[in-house]
Protein backbone atom coordinates (compact mmCIF):
# COMPACT_ATOMS: atom_id res chain seq x y z
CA UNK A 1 -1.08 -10.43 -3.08
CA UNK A 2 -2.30 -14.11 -3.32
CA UNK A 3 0.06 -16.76 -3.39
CA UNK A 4 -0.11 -20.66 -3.49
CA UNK A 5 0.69 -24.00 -4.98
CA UNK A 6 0.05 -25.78 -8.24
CA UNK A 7 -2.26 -29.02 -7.10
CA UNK A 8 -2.11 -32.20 -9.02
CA UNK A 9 -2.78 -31.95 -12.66
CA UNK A 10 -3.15 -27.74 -12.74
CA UNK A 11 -1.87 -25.73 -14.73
CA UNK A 12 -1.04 -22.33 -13.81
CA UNK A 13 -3.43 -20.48 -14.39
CA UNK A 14 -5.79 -23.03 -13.03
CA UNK A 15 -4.24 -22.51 -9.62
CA UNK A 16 -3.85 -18.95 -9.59
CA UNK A 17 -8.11 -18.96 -10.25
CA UNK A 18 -8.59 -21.75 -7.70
CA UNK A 19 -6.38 -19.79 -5.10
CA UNK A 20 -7.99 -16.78 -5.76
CA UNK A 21 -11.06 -18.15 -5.11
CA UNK A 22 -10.39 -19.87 -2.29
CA UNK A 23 -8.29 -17.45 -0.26
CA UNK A 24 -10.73 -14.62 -1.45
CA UNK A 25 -14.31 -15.66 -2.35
CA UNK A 26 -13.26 -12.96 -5.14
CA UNK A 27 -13.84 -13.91 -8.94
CA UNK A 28 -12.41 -12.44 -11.19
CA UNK A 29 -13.30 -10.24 -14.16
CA UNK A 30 -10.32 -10.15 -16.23
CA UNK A 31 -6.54 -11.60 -15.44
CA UNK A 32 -3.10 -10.91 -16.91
CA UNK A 33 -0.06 -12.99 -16.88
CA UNK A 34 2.80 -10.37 -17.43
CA UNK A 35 6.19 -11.66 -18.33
CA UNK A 36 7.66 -11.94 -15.00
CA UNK A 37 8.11 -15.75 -12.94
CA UNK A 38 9.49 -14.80 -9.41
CA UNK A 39 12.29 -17.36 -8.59
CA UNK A 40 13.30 -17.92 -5.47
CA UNK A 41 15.50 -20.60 -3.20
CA UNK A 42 14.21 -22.74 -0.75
CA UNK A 43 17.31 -23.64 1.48
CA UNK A 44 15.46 -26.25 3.14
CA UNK A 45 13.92 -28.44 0.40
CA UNK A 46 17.33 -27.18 -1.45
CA UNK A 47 15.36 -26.10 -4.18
CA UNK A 48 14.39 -23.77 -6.85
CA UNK A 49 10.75 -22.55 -7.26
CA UNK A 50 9.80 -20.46 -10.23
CA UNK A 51 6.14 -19.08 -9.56
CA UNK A 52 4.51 -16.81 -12.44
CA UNK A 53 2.95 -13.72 -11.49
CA UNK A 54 -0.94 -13.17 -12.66
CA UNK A 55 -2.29 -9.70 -12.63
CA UNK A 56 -6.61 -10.43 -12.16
CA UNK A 57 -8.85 -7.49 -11.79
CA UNK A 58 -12.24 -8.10 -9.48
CA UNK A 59 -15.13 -6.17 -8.35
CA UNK A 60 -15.39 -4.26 -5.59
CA UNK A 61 -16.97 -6.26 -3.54
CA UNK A 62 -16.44 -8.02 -0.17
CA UNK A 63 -13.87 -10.33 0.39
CA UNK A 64 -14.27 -13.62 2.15
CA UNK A 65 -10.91 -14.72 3.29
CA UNK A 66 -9.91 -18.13 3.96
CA UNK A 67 -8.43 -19.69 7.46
CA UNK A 68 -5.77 -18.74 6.60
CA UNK A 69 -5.67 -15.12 6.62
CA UNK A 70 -7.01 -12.74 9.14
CA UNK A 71 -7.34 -9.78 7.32
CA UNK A 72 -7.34 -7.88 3.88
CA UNK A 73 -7.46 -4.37 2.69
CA UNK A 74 -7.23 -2.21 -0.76
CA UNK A 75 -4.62 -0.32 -1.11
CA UNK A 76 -2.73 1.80 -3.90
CA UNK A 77 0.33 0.27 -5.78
CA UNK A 78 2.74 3.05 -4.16
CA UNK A 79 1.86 1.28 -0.37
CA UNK A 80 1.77 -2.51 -1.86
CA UNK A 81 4.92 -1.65 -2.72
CA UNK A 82 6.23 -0.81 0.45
CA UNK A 83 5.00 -3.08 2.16
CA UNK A 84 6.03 -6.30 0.64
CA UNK A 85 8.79 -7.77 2.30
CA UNK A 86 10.05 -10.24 -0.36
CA UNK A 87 12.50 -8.68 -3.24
CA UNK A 88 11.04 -10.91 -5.78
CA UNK A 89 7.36 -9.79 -4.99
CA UNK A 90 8.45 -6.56 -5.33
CA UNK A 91 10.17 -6.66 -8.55
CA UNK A 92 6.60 -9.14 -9.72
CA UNK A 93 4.18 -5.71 -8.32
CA UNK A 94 6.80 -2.87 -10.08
CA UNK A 95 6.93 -5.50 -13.79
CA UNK A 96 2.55 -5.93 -13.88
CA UNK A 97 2.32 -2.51 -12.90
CA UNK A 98 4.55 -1.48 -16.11
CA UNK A 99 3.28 -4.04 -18.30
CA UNK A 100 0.01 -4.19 -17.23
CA UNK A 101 -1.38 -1.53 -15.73
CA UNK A 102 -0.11 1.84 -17.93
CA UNK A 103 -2.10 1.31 -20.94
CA UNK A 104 -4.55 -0.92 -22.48
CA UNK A 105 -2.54 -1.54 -25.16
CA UNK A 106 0.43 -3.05 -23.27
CA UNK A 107 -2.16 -4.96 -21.18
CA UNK A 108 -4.01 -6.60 -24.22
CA UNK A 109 -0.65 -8.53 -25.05
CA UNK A 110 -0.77 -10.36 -21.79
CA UNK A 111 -4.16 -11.00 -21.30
CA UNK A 112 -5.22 -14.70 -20.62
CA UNK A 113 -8.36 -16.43 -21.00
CA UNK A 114 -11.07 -16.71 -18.06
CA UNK A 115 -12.04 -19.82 -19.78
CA UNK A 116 -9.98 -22.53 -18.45
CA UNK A 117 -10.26 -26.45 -19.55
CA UNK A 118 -11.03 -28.57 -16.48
């Protein structure tokens, strides 16, 4: 799971592709924005955040991760699960892997352009 901000001017999906990127070296090959936004409080900004989950399939290839990780690994949904800490990023893994993942036809409705306008 990749997370991060919106910078100035982004849209969405522009950030999800830039963090991707960034965090991963990974591009990706096709992406998915099922309809699920995790929302969230943040008691010390007292705020709301609403992030929208992406779905992005890559290759198989090596990951180059940014300073600020230390480490990555693939793993099957079943153990993503269980391992996420957050509620909300749990209930974001369990919608894309209903919506997204169980059938191509299901997945074409949420599929999302590559091709974003800079």
């Amino acid at each position: 799971m990749v997370s991060g901000d919106l910078a100035a001017e982004e849209t969405a999906v522009q950030a999800a592709l830039r963090v991707l990127r960034e965090a991963t070296g990974l591009t990706p090959l096709g992406m998915w924005a099922p309809d699920y936004v995790h929302t969230f409080y943040d008691a010390d900004n007292d705020a709301v955040h609403l992030h929208p989950v992406f779905a992005v399939e890559v290759a198989d290839v090596p990951v180059t991760l940014d300073e600020a990780h230390d480490s990555q690994r693939w793993i099957e949904y079943e153990q993503a699960y269980e391992l996420l800490v957050w509620p909300g990023h749990r209930d974001g893994l369990r919608h894309t892997q209903e919506e997204t993942l169980s059938g191509k036809e299901r997945a074409s409705r949420f599929q999302v352009s590559l091709y974003v306008k800079s």
